[in-house]
N, C-alpha and C. Protein backbone atom coordinates (compact mmCIF):
# COMPACT_ATOMS: atom_id res chain seq x y z
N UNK A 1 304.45 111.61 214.27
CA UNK A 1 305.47 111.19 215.20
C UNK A 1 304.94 110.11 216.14
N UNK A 2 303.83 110.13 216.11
CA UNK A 2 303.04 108.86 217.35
C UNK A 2 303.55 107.56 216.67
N UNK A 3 303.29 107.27 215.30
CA UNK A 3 303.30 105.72 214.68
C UNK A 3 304.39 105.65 214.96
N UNK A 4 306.01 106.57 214.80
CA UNK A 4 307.01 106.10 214.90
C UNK A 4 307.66 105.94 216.46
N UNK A 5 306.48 106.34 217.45
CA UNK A 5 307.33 106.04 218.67
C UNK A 5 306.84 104.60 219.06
N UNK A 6 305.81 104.51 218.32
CA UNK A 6 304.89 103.42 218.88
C UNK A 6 305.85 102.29 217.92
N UNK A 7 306.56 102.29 217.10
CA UNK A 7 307.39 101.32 216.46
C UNK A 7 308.52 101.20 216.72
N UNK A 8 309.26 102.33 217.20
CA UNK A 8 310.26 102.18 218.51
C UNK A 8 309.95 101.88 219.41
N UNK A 9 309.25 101.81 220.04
CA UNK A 9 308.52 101.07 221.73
C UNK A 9 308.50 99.88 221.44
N UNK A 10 307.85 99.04 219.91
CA UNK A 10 308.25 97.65 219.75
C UNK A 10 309.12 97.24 219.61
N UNK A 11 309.76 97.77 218.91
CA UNK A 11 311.61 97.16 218.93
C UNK A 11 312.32 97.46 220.01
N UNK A 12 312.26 98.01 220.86
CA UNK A 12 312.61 97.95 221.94
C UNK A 12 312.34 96.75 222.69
N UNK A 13 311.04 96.69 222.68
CA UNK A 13 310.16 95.93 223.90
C UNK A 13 310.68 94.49 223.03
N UNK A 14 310.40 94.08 222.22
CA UNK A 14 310.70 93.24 221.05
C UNK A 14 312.35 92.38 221.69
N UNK A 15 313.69 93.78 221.22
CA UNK A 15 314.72 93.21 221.29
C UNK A 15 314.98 93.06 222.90
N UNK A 16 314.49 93.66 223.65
CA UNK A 16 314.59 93.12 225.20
C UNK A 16 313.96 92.11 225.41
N UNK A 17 313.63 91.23 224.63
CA UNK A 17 312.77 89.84 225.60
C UNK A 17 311.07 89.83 225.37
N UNK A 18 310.48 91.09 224.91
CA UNK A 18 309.13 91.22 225.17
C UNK A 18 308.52 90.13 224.01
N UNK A 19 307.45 90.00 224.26
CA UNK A 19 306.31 89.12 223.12
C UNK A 19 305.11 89.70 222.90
N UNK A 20 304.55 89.74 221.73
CA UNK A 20 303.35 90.37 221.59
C UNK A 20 302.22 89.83 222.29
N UNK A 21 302.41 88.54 222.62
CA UNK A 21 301.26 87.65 223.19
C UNK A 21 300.69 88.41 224.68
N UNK A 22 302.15 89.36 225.47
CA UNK A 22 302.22 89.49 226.52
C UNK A 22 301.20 90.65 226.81
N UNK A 23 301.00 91.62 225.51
CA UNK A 23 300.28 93.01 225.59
C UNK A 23 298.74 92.27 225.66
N UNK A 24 298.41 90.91 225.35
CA UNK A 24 296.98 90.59 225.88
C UNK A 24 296.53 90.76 227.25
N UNK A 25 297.65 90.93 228.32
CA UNK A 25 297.73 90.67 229.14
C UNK A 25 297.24 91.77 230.32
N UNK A 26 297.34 93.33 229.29
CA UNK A 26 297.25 94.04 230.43
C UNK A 26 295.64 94.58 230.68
N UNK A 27 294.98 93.62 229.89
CA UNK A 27 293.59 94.29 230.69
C UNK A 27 293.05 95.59 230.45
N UNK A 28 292.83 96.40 229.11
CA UNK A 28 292.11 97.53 229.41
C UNK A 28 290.77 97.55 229.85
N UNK A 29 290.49 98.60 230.04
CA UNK A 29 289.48 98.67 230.69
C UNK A 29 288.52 100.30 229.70
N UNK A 30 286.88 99.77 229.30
CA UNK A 30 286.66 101.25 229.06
C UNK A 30 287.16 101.39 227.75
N UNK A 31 287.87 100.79 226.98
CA UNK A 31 288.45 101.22 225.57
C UNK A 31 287.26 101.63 225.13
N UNK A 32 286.71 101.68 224.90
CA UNK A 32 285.15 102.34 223.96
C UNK A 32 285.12 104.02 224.35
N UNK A 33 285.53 104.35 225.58
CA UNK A 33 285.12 105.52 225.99
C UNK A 33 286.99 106.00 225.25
N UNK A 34 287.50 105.68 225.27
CA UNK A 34 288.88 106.30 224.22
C UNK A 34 288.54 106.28 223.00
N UNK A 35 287.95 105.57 222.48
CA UNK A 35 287.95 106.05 220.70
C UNK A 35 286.41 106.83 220.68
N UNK A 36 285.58 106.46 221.41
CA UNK A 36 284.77 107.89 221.40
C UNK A 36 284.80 109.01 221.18
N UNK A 37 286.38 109.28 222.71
CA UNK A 37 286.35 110.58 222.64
C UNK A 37 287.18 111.39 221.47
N UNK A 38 287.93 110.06 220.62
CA UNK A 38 288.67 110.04 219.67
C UNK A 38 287.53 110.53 218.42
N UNK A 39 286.57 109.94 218.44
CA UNK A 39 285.80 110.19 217.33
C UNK A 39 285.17 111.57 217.32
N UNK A 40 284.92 111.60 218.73
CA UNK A 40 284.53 113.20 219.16
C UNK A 40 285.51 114.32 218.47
N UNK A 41 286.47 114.55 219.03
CA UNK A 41 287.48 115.28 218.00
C UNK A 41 287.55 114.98 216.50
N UNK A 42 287.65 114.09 215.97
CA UNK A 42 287.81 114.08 214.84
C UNK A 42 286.43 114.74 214.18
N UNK A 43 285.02 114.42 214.66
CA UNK A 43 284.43 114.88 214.22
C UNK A 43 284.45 116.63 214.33
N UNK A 44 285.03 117.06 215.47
CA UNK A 44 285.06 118.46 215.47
C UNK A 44 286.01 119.07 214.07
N UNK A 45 286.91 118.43 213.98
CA UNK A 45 287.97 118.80 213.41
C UNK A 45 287.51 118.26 211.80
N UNK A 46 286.40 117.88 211.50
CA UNK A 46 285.92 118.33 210.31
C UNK A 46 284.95 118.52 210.56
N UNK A 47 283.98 118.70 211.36
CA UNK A 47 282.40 119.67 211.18
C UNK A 47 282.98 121.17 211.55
N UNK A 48 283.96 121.26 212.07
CA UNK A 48 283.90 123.42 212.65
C UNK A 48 284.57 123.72 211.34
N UNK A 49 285.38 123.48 210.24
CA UNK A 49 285.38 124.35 209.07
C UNK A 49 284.07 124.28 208.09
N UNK A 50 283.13 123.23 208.01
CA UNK A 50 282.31 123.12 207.13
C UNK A 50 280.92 123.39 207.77
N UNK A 51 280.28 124.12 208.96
CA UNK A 51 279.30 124.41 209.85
C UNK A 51 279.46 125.35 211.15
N UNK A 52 278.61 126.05 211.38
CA UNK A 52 279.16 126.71 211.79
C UNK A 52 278.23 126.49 213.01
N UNK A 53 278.47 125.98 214.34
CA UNK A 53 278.17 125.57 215.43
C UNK A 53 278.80 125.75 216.96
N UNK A 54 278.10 126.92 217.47
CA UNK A 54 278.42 127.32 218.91
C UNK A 54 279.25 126.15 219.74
N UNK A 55 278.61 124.77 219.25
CA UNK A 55 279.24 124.26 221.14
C UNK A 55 280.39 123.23 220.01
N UNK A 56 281.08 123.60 219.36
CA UNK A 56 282.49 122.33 219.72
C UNK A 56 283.35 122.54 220.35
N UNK A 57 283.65 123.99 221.09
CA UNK A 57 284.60 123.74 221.99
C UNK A 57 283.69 122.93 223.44
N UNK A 58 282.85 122.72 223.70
CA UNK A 58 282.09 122.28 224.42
C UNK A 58 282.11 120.68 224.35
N UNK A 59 281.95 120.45 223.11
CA UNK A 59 282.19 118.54 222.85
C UNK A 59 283.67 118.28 222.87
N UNK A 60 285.04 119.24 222.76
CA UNK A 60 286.10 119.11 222.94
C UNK A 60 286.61 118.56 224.23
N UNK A 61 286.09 119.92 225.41
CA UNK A 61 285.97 119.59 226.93
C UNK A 61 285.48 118.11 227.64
N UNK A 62 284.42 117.63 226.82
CA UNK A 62 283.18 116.40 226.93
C UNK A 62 284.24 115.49 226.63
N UNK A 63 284.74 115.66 225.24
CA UNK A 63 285.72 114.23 224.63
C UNK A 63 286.92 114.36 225.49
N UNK A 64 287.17 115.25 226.63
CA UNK A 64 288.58 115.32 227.46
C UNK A 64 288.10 114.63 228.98
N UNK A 65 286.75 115.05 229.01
CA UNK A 65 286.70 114.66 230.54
C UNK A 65 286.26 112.81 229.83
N UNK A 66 285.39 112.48 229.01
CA UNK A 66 285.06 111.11 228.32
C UNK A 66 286.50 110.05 228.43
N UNK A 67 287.92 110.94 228.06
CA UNK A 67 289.28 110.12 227.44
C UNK A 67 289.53 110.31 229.16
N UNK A 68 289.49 111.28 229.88
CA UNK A 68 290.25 110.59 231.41
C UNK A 68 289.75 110.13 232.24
N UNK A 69 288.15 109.79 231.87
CA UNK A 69 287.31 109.00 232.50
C UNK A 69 288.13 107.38 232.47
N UNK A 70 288.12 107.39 231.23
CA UNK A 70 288.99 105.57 231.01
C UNK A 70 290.09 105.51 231.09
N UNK A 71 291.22 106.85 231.13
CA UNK A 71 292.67 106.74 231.28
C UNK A 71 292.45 106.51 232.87
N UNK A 72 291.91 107.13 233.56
CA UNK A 72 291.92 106.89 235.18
C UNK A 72 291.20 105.29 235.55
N UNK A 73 290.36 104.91 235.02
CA UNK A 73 290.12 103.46 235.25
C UNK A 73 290.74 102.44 234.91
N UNK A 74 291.82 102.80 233.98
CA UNK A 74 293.20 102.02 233.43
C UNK A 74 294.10 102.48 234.39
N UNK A 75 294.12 103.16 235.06
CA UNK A 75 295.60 103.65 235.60
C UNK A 75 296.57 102.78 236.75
N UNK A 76 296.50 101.60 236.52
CA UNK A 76 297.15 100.64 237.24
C UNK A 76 298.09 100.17 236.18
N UNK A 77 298.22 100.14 234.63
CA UNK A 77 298.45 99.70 233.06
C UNK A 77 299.83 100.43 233.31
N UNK A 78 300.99 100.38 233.30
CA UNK A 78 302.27 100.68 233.16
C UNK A 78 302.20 101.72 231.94
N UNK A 79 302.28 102.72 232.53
CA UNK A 79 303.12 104.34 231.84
C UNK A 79 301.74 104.81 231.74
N UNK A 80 300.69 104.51 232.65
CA UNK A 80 299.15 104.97 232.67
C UNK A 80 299.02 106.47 233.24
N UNK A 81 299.96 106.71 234.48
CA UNK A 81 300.02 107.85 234.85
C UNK A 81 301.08 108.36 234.25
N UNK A 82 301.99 107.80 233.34
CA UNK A 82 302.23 109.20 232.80
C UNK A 82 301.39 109.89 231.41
N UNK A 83 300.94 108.97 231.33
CA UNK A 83 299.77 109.25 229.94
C UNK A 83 298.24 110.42 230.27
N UNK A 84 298.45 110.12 231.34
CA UNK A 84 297.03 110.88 232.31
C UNK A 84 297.76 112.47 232.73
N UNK A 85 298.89 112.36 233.13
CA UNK A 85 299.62 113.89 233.44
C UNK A 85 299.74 114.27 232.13
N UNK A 86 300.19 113.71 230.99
CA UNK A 86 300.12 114.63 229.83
C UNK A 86 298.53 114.97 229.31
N UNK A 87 297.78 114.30 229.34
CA UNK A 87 296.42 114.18 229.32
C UNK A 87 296.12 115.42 229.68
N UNK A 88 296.09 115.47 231.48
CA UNK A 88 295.40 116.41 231.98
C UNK A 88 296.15 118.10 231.79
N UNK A 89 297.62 117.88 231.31
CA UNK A 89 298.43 119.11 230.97
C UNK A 89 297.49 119.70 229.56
N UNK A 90 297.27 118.40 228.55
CA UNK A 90 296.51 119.34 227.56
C UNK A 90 294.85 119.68 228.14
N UNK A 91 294.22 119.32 228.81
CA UNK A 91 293.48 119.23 228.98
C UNK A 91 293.04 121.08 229.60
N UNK A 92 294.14 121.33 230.54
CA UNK A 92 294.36 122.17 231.01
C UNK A 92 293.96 123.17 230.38
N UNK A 93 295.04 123.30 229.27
CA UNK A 93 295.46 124.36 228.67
C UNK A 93 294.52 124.70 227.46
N UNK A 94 293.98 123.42 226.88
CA UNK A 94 292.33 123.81 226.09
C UNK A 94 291.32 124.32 227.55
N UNK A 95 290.63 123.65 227.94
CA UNK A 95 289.81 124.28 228.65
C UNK A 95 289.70 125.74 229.16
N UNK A 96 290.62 126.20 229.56
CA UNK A 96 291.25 127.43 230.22
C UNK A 96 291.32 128.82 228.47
N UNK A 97 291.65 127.68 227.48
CA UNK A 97 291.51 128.55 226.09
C UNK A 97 290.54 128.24 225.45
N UNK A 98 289.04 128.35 225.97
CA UNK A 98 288.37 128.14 224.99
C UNK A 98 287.73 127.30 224.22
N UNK A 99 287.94 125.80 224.98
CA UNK A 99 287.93 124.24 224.26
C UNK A 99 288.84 124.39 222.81
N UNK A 100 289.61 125.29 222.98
CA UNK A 100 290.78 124.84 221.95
C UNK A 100 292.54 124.87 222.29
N UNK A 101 293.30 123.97 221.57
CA UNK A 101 294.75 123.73 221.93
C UNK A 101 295.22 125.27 221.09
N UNK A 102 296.12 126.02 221.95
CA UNK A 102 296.37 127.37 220.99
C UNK A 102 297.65 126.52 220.92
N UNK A 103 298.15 127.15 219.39
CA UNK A 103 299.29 126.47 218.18
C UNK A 103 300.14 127.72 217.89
N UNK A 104 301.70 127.63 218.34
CA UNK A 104 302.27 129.01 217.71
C UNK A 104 302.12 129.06 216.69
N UNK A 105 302.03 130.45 216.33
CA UNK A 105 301.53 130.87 214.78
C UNK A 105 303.04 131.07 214.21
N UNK A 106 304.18 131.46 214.56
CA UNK A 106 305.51 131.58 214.14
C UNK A 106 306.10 130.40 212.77
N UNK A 107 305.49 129.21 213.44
CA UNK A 107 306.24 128.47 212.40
C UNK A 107 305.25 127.20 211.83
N UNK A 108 304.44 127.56 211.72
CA UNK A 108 303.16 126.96 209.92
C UNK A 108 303.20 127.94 209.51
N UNK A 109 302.72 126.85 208.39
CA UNK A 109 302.47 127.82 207.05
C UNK A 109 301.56 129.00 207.37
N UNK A 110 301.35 129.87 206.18
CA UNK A 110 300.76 131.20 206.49
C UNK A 110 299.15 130.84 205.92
N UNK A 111 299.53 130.01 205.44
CA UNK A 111 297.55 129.50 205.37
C UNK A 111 297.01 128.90 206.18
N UNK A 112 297.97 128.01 206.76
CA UNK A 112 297.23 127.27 208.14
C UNK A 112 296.93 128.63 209.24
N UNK A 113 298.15 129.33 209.80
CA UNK A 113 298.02 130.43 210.55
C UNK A 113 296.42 131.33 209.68
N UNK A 114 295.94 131.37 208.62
CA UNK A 114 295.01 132.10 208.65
C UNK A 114 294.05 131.22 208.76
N UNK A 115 293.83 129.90 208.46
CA UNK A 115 292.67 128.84 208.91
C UNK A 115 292.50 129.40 210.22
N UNK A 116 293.46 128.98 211.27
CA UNK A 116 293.22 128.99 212.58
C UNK A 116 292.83 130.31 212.86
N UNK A 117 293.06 131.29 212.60
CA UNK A 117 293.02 132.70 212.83
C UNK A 117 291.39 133.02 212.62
N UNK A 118 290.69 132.03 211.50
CA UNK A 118 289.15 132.48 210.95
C UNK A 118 288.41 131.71 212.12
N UNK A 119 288.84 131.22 213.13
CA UNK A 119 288.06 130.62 214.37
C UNK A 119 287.69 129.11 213.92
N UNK A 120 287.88 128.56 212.93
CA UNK A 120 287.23 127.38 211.94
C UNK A 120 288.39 126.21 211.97
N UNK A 121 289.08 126.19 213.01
CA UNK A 121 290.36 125.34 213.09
C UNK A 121 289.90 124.54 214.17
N UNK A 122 288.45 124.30 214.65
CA UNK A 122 288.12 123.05 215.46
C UNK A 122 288.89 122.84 216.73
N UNK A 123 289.70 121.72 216.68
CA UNK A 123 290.27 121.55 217.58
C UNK A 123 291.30 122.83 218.16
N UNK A 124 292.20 123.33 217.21
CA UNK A 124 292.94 124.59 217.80
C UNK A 124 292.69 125.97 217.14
N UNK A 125 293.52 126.65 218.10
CA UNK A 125 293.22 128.04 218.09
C UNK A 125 294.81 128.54 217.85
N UNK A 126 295.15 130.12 217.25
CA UNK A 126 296.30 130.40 217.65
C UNK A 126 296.53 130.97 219.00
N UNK A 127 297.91 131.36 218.95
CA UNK A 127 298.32 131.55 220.66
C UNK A 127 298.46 133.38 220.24
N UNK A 128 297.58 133.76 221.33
CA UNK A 128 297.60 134.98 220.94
C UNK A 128 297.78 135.73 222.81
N UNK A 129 298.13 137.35 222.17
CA UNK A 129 298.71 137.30 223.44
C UNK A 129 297.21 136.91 225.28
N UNK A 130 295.91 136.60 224.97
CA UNK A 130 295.36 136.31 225.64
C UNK A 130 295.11 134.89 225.98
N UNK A 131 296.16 134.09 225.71
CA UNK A 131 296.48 133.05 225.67
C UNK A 131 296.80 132.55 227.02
N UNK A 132 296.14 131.70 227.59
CA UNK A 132 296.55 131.17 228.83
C UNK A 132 297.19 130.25 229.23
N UNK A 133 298.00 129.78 229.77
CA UNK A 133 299.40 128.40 230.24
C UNK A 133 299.82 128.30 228.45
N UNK A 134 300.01 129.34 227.74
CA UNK A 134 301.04 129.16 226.76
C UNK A 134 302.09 128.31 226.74
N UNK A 135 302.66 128.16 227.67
CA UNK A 135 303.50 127.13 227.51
C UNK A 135 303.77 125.89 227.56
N UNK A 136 301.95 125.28 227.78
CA UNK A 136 301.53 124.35 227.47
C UNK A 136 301.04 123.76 226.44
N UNK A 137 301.20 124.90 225.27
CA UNK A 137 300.21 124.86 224.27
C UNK A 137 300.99 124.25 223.34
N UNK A 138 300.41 124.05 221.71
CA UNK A 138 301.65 123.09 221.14
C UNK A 138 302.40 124.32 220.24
N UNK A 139 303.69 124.15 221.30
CA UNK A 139 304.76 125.07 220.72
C UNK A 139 305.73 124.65 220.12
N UNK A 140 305.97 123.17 220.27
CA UNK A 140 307.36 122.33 220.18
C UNK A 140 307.12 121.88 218.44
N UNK A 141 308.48 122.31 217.81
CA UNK A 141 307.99 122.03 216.61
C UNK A 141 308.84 121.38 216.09
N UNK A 142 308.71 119.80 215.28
CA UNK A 142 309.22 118.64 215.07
C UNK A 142 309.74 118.55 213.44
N UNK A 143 310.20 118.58 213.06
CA UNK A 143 310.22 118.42 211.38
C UNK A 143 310.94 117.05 210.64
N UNK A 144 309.75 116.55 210.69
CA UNK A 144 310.49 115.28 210.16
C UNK A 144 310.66 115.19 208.57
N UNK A 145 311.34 114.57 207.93
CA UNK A 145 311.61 114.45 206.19
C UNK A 145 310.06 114.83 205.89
N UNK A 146 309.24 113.85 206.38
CA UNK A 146 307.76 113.46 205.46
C UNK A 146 306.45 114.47 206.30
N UNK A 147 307.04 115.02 207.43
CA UNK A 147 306.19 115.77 208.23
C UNK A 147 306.38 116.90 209.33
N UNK A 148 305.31 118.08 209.01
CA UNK A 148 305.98 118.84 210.30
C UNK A 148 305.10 119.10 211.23
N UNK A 149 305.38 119.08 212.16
CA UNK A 149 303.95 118.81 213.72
C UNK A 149 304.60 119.71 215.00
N UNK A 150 303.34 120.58 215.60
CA UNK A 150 303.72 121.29 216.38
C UNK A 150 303.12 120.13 217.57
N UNK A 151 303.97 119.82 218.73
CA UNK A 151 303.52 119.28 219.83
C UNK A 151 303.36 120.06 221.24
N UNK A 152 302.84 119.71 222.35
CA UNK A 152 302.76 120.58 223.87
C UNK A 152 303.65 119.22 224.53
N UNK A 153 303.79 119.92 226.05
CA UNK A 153 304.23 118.96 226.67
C UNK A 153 303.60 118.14 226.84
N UNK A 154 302.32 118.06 227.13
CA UNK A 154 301.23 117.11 227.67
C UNK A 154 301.97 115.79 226.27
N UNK A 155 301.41 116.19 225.20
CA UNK A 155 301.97 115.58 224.02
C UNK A 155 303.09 114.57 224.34
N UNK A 156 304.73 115.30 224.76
CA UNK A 156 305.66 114.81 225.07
C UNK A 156 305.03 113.81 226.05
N UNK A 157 305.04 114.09 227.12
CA UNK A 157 304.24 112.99 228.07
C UNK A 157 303.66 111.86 227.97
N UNK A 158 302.01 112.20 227.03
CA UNK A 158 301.49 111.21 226.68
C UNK A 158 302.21 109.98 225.78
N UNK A 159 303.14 110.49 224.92
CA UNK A 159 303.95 109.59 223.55
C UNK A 159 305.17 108.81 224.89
N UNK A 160 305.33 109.43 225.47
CA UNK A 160 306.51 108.86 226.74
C UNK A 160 305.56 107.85 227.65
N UNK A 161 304.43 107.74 227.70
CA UNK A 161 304.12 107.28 228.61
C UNK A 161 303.00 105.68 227.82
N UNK A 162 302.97 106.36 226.63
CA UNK A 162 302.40 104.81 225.50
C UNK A 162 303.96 104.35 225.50
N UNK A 163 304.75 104.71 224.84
CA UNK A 163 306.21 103.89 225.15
C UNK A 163 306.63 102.47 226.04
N UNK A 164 305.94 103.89 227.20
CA UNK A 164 305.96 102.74 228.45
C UNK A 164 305.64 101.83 228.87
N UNK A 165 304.14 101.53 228.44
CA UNK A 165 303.18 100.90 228.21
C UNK A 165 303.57 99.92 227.40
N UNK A 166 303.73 100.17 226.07
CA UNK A 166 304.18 99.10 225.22
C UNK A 166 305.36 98.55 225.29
N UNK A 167 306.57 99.09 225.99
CA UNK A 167 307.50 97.93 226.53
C UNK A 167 307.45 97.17 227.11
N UNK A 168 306.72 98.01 228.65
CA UNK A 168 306.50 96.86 229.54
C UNK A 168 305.98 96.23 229.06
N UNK A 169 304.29 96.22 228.57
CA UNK A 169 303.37 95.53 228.21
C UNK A 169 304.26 94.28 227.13
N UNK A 170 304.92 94.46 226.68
CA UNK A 170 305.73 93.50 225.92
C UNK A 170 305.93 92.15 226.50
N UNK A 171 306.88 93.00 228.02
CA UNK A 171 307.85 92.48 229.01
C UNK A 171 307.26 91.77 230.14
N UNK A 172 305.60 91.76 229.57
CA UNK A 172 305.08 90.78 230.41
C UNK A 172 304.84 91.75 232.09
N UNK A 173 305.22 92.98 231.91
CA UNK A 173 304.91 93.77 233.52
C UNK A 173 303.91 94.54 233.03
N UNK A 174 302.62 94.09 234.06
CA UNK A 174 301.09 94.19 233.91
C UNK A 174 300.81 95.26 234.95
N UNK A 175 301.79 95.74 235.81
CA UNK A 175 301.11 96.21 237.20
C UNK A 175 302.15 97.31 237.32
């Protein structure tokens, strides 16, 4: 669901007047410390089924405080704070569970629900009843033709707040 908001945010930004030339414009700052912490997860999310290693919820926490280290030094970038409140909503709600996002178990499949269930699901966990700010967790469940994805609010947020970013940023509003 991210590629397609991020391709609605261009046609938007696009048929209102925006130019791509204009997104040179806004100055990040720190991008290295975002795909870091990007790489950080990804690597969790294939080393915890194939190794079996005490601290990735620990490099999870690391790759959260790493990603709002540079979302907060960007945060002048249009739809920056709202990208940082969804941020820190997931951020929340892993830390508090464990360095993992708990995922209702109700509606995946029954093999994914037992992946996650064997502790070996990396990034998430299921939502069980010791589950904390549950209702932050990714409960929201999307079904598109080609895909089905459980999201949290933070989620909602963050995808609302790149939107933002990439319109304005279109529209030539830097600040």
């Amino acid at each position: 669901m991210f590629f397609e908001l991020i391709i609605i945010a261009l046609i938007i930004g696009l048929v209102t007047g925006g130019r791509f030339s204009r997104l040179s414009q806004l100055n990040f700052r720190f991008i290295y410390f975002i795909i870091l912490a990007y790489l950080i997860q990804v690597g969790i999310d294939f080393g915890a089924p194939r190794w079996d290693f005490g601290g990735y919820s620990y490099l999870h926490n690391i790759s959260y405080l790493i990603l709002l280290f540079a979302l907060i030094k960007n945060r002048n970038i249009p739809g920056m704070q709202i990208i940082i409140a969804g941020t820190l909503l997931n951020f929340a709600v892993i830390v508090l569970n464990n360095g993992q996002m708990p995922v209702r178990f109700d509606v995946i499949p029954a093999h994914m629900a037992e992946f996650l269930a064997s502790g070996k699901g990396g990034t998430h966990g299921l939502i069980s009843g010791e589950t904390l700010l549950p209702f932050l967790a990714d409960i929201f469940y999307i079904k598109l033709p080609y895909q089905h994805q459980l999201i949290s609010i933070g989620d909602i947020l963050i995808n609302a707040g790149i939107m933002a970013l990439i319109i304005k940023g279109l529209r030539g509003k830097t600040q």
